[in-house]
C-alpha atoms as a PDB file:
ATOM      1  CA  UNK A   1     -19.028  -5.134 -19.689  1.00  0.00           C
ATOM      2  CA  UNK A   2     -20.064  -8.577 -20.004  1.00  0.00           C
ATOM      3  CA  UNK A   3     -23.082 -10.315 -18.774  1.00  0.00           C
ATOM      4  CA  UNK A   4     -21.188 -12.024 -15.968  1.00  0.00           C
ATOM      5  CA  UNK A   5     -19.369  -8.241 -14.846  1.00  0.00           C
ATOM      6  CA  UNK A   6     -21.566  -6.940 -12.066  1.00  0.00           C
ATOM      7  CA  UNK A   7     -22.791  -3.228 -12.556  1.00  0.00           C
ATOM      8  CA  UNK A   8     -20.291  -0.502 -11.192  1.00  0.00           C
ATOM      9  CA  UNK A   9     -20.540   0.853  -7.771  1.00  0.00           C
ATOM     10  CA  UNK A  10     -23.090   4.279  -8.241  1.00  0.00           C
ATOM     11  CA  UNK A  11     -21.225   6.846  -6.125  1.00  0.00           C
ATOM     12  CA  UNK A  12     -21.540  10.261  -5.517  1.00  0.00           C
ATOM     13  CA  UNK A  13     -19.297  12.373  -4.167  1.00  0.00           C
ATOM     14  CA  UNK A  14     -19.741  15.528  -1.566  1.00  0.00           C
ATOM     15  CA  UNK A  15     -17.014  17.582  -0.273  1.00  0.00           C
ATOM     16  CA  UNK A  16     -16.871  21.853  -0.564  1.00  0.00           C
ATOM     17  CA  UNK A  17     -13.603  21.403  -2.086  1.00  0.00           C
ATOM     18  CA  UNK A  18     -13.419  21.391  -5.779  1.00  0.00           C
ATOM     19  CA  UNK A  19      -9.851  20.304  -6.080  1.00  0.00           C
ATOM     20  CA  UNK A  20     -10.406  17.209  -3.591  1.00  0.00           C
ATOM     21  CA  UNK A  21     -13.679  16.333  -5.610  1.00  0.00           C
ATOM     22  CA  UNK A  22     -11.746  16.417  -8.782  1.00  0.00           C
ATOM     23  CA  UNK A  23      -8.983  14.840  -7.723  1.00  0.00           C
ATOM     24  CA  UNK A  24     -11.756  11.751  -6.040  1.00  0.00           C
ATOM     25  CA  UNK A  25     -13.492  11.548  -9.263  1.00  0.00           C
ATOM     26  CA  UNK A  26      -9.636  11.250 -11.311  1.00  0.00           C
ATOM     27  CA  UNK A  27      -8.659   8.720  -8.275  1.00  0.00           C
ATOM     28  CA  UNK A  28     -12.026   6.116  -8.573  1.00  0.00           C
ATOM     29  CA  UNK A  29     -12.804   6.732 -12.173  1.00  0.00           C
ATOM     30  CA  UNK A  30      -9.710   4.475 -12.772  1.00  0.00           C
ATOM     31  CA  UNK A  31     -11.423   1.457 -11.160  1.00  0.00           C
ATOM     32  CA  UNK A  32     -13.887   0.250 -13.349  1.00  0.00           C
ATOM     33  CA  UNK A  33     -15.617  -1.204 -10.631  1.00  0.00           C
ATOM     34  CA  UNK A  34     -16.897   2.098  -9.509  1.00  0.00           C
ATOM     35  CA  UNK A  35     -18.846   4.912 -11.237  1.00  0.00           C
ATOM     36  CA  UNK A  36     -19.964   8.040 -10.235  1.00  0.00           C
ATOM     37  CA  UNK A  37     -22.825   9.541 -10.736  1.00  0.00           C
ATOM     38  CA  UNK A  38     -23.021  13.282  -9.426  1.00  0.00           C
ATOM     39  CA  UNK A  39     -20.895  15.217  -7.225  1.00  0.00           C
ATOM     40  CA  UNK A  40     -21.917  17.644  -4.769  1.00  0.00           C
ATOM     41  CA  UNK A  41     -20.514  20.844  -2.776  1.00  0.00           C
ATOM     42  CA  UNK A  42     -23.030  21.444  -0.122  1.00  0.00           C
ATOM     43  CA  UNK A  43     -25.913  20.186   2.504  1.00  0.00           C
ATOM     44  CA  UNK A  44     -28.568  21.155   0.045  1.00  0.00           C
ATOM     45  CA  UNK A  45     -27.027  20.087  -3.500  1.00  0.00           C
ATOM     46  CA  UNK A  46     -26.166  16.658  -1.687  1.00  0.00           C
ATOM     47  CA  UNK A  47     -29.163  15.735  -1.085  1.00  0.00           C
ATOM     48  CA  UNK A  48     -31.310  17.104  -4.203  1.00  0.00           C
ATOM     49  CA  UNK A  49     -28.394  14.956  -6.305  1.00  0.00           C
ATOM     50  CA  UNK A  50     -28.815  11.909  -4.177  1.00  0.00           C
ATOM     51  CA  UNK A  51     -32.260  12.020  -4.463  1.00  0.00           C
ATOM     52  CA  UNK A  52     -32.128  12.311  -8.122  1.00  0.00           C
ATOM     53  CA  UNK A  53     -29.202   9.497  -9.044  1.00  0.00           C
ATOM     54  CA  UNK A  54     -29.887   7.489  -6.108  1.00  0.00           C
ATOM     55  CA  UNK A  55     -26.238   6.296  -5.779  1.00  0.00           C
ATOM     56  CA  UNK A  56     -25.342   3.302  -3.903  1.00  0.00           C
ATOM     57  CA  UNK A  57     -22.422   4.808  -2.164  1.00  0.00           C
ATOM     58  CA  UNK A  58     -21.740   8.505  -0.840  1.00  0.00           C
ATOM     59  CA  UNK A  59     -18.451   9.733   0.067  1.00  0.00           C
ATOM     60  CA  UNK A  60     -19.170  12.229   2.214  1.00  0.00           C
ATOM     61  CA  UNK A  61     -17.225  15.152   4.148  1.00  0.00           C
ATOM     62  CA  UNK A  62     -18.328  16.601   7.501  1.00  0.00           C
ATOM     63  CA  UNK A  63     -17.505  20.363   6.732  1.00  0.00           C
ATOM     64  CA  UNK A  64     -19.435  22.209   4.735  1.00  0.00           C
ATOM     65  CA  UNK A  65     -20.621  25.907   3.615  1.00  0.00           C
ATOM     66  CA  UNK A  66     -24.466  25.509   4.986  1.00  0.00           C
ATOM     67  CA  UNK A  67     -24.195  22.833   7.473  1.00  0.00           C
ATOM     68  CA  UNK A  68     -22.523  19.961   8.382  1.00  0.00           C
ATOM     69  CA  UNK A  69     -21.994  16.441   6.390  1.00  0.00           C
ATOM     70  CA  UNK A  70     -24.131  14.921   9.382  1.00  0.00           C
ATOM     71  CA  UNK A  71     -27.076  17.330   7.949  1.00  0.00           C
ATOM     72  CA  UNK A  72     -26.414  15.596   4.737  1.00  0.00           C
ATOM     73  CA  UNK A  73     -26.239  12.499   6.115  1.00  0.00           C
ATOM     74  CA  UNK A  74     -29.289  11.954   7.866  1.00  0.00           C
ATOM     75  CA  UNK A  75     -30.916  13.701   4.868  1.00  0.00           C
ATOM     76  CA  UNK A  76     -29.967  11.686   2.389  1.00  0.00           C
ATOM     77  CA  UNK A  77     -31.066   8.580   4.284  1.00  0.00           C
ATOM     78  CA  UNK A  78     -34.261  10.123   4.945  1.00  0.00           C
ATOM     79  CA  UNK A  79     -34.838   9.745   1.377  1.00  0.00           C
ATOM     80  CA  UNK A  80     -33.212   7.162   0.804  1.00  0.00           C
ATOM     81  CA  UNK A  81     -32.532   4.378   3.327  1.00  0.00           C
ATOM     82  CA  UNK A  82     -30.537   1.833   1.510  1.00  0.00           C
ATOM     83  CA  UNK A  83     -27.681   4.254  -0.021  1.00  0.00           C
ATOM     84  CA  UNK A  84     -24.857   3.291   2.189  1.00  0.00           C
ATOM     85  CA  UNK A  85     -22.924   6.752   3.680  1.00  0.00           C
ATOM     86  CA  UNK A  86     -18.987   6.687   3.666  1.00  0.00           C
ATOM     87  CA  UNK A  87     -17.450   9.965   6.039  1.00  0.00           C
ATOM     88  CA  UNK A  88     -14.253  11.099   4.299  1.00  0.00           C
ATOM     89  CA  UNK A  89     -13.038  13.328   6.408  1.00  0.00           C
ATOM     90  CA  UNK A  90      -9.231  14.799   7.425  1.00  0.00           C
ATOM     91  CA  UNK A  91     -10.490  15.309  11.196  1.00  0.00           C
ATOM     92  CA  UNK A  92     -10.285  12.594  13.813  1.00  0.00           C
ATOM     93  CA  UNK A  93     -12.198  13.695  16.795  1.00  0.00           C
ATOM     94  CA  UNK A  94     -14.061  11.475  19.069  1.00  0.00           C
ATOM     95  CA  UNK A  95     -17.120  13.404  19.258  1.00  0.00           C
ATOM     96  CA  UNK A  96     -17.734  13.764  15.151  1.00  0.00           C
ATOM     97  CA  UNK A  97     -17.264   9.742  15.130  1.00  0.00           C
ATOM     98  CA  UNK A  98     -19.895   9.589  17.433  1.00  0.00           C
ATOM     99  CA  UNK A  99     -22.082  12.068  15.712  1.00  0.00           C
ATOM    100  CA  UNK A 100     -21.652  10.339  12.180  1.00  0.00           C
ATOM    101  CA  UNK A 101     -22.068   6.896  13.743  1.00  0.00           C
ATOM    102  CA  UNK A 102     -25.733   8.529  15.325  1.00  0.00           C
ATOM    103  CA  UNK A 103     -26.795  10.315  12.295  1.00  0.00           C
ATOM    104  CA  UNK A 104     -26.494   6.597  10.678  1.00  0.00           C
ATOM    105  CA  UNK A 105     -23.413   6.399   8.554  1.00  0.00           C
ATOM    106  CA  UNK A 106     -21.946   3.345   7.541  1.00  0.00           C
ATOM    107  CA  UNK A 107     -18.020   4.216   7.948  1.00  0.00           C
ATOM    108  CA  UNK A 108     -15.777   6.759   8.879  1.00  0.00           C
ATOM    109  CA  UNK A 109     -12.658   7.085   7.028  1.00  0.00           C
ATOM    110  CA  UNK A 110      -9.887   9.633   7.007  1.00  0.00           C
ATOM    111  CA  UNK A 111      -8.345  11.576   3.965  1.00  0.00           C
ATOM    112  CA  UNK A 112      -4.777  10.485   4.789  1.00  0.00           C
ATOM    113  CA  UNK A 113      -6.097   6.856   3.496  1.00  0.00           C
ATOM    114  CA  UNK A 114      -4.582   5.332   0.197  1.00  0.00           C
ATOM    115  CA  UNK A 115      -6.229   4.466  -3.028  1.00  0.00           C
ATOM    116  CA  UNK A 116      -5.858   0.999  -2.328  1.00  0.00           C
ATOM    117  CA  UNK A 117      -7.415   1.566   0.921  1.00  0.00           C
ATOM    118  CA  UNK A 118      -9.990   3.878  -0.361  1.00  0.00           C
ATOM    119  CA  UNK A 119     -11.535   0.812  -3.072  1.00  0.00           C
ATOM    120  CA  UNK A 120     -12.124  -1.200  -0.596  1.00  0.00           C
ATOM    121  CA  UNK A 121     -13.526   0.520   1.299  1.00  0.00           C
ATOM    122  CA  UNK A 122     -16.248   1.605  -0.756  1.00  0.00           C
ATOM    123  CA  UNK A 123     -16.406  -1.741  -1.925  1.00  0.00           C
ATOM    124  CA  UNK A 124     -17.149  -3.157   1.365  1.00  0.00           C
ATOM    125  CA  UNK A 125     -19.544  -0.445   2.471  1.00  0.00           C
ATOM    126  CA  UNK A 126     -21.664  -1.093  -0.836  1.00  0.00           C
ATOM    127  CA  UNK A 127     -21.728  -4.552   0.512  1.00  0.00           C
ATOM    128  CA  UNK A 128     -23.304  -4.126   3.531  1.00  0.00           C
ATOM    129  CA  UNK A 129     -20.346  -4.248   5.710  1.00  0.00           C
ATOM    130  CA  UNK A 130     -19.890  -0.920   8.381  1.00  0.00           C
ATOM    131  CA  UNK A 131     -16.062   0.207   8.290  1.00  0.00           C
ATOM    132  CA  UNK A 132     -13.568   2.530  10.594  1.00  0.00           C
ATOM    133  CA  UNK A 133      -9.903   3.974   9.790  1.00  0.00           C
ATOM    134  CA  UNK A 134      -7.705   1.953  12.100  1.00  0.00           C
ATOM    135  CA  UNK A 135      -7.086   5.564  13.834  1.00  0.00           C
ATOM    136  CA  UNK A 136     -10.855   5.524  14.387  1.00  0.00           C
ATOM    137  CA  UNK A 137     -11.163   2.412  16.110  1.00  0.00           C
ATOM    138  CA  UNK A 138      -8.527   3.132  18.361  1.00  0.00           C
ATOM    139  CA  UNK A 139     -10.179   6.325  19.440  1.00  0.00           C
ATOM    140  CA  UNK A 140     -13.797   5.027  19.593  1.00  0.00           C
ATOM    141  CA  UNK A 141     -12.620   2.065  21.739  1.00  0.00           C
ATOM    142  CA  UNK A 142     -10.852   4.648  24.264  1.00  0.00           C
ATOM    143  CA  UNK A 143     -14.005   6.336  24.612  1.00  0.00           C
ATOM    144  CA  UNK A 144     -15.146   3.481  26.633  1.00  0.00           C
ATOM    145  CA  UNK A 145     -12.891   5.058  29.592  1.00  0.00           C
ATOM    146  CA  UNK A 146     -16.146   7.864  28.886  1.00  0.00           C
ATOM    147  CA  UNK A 147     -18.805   5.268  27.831  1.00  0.00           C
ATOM    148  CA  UNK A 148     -22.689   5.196  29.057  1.00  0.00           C
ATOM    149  CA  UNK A 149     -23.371   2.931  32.090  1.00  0.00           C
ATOM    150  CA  UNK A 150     -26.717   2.813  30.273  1.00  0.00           C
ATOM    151  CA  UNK A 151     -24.779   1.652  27.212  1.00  0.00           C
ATOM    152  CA  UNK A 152     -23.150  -1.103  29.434  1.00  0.00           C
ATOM    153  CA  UNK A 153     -26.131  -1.839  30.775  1.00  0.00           C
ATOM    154  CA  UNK A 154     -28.366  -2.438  27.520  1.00  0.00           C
ATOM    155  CA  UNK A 155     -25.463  -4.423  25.694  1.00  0.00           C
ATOM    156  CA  UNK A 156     -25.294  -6.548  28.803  1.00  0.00           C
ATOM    157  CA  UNK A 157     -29.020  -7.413  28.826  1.00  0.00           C
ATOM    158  CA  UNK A 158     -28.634  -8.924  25.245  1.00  0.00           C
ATOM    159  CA  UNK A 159     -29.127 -12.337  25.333  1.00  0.00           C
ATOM    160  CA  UNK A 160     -25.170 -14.742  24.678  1.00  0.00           C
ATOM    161  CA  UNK A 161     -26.603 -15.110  21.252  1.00  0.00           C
ATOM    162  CA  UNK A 162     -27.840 -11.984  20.434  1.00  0.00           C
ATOM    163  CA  UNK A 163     -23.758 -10.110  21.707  1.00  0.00           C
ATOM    164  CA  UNK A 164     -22.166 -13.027  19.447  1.00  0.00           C
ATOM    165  CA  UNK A 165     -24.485 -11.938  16.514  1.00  0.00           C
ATOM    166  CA  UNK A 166     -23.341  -8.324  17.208  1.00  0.00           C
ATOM    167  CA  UNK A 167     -19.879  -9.340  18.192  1.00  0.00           C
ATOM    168  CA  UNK A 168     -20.130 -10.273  14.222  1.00  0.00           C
ATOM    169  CA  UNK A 169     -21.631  -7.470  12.661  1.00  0.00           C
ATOM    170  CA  UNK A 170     -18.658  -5.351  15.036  1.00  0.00           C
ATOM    171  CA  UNK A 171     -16.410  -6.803  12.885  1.00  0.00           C
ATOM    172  CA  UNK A 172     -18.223  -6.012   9.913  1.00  0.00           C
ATOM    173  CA  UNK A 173     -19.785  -8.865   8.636  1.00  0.00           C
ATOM    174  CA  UNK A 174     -22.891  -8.875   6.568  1.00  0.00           C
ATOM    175  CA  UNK A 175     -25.950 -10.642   7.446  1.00  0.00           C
ATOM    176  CA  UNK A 176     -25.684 -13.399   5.159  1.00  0.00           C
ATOM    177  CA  UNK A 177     -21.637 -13.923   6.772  1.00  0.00           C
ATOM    178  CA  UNK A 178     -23.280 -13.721  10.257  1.00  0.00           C
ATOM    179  CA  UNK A 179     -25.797 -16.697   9.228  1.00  0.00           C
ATOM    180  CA  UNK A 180     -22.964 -18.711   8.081  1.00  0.00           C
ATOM    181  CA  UNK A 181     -21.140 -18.210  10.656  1.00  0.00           C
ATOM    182  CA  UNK A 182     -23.548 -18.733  13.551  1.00  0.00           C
ATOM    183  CA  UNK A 183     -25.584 -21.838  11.769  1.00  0.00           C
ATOM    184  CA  UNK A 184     -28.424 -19.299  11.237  1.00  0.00           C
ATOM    185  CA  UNK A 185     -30.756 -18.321   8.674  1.00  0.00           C
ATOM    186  CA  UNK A 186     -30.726 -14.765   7.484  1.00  0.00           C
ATOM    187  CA  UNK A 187     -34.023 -14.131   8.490  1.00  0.00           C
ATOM    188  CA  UNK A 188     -33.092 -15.184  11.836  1.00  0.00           C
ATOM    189  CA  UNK A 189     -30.323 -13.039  12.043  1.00  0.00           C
ATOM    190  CA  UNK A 190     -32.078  -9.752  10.825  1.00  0.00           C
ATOM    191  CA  UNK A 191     -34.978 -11.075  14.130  1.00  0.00           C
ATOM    192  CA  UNK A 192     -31.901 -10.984  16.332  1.00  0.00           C
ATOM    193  CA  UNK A 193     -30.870  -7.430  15.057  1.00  0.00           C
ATOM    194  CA  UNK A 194     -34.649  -6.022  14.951  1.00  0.00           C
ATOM    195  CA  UNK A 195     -34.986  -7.185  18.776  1.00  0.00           C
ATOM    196  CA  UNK A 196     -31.069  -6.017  19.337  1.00  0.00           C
ATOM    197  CA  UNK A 197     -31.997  -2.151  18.424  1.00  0.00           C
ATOM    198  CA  UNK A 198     -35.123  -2.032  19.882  1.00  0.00           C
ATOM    199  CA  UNK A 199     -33.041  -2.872  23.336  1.00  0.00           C
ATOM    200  CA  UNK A 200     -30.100  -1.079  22.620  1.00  0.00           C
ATOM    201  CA  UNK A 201     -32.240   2.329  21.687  1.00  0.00           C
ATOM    202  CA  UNK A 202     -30.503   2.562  17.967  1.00  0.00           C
ATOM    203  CA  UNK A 203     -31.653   2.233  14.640  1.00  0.00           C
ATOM    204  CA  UNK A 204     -28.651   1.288  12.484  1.00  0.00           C
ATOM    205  CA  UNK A 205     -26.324  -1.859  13.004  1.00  0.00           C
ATOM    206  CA  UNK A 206     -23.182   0.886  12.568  1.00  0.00           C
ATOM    207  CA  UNK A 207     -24.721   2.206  15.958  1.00  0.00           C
ATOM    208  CA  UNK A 208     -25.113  -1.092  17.716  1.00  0.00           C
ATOM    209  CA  UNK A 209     -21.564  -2.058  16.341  1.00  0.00           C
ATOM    210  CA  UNK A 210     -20.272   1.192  17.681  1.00  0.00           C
ATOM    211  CA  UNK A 211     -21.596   0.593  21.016  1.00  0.00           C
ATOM    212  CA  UNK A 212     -20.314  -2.546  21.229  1.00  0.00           C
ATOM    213  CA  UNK A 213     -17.261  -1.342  20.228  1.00  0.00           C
ATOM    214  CA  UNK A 214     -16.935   1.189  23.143  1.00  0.00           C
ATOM    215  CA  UNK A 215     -17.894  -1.050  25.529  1.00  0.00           C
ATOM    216  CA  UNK A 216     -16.253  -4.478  24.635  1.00  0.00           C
ATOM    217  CA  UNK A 217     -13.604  -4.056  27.409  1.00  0.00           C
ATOM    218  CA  UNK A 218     -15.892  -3.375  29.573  1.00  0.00           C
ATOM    219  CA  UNK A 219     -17.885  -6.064  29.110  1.00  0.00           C
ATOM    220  CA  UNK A 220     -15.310  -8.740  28.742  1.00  0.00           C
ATOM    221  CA  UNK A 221     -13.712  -7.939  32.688  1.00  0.00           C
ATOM    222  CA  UNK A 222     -10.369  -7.339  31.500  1.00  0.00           C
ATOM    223  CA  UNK A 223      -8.568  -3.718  30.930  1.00  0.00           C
ATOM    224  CA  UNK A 224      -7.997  -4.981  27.235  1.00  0.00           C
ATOM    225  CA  UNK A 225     -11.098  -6.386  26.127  1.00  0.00           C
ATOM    226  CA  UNK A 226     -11.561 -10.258  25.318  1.00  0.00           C
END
């Protein structure tokens, strides 16, 4: 690695199946991008390992022996608040997206994605971006037909700036692409976010962008969304 190479992506990975955490660690230990650092089977090793490595990235399954990934989730992030959480998970059910997306992941992904897929993701998670399988999105966007008035209610009480900065981080755009885009200065931006969660009752931009998400249709007027 030269000087100019950026250190690989730390990642560990946590899943109660040894064959899919061998077969993760054969799949990314061919990009040289990526490295990872510890591997985990349960709620309790998850978070002892990720408090010891302190990986950027966790890959992270929702079913496991003594709990649930969303145990691990939020206590891994207790510990440490800047390691980004990735759900890798073979289930696709409207209520565990909303769980992860509350216990502050930063993407849901399913196991049916391919390698190709897979690097990016974790590539774009690490950078700050928030990320759903397409089959996600689709779901979490007809859960607006179930969606919070109160949810309507505090996205619509955001100021035009404030739903065009989230509009932005929806799509999954890091603060810095957010400034650009918008003619702002980061610090500005992360102002707009701080007052953005403190009216939308969340704590993590994958929460606010999930809301908005829901209730984007709803918002816009029209069946489809703007």
């Amino acid at each position: 690695m030269t000087n100019d190479t950026p250190a690989p992506i730390r990642l560990v990975i946590v899943d109660d199946s040894e064959v899919v955490r061998m077969g993760l660690r054969a799949l990314i230990g061919a990009d040289p991008t990526m490295e990872i650092v510890g591997d985990a089977h349960n709620v309790a090793s998850a978070v002892e390992t990720c408090r010891r490595v302190k990986p950027q990235v966790v890959l992270l399954d929702i079913r496991l022996p003594d709990g649930t990934g969303f145990d691990a989730c939020r206590g891994i992030l207790k510990h440490l608040p800047d390691t980004r959480v990735l759900v890798l998970t073979s289930v696709a059910d409207d209520s565990l997206v909303d769980q992860a997306i509350r216990c502050g992941a930063h993407g849901y992904l399913l196991k049916e994605v391919d390698a190709r897929a897979l690097s990016q993701a974790i590539r774009d998670v690490a950078a700050g971006k928030s990320i759903l399988d397409p089959a996600v999105t689709s779901r979490v966007m007809r859960m607006v037909k179930s969606g919070s008035n109160n949810d309507v209610q505090a996205l619509a009480s955001l100021s035009p700036q404030e739903q065009r900065v989230l509009a932005l981080i929806a799509e999954g755009k890091t603060n810095k692409e957010v400034a650009m885009a918008l003619n702002l200065s980061e610090k500005t931006v992360k102002n707009y976010l701080a007052n953005m969660f403190d009216k939308l009752e969340v704590t993590r931009r994958a929460q606010a962008a999930a809301m908005f998400a829901k209730n984007k249709a709803v918002l816009a007027g029209t069946p489809g969304g703007a």
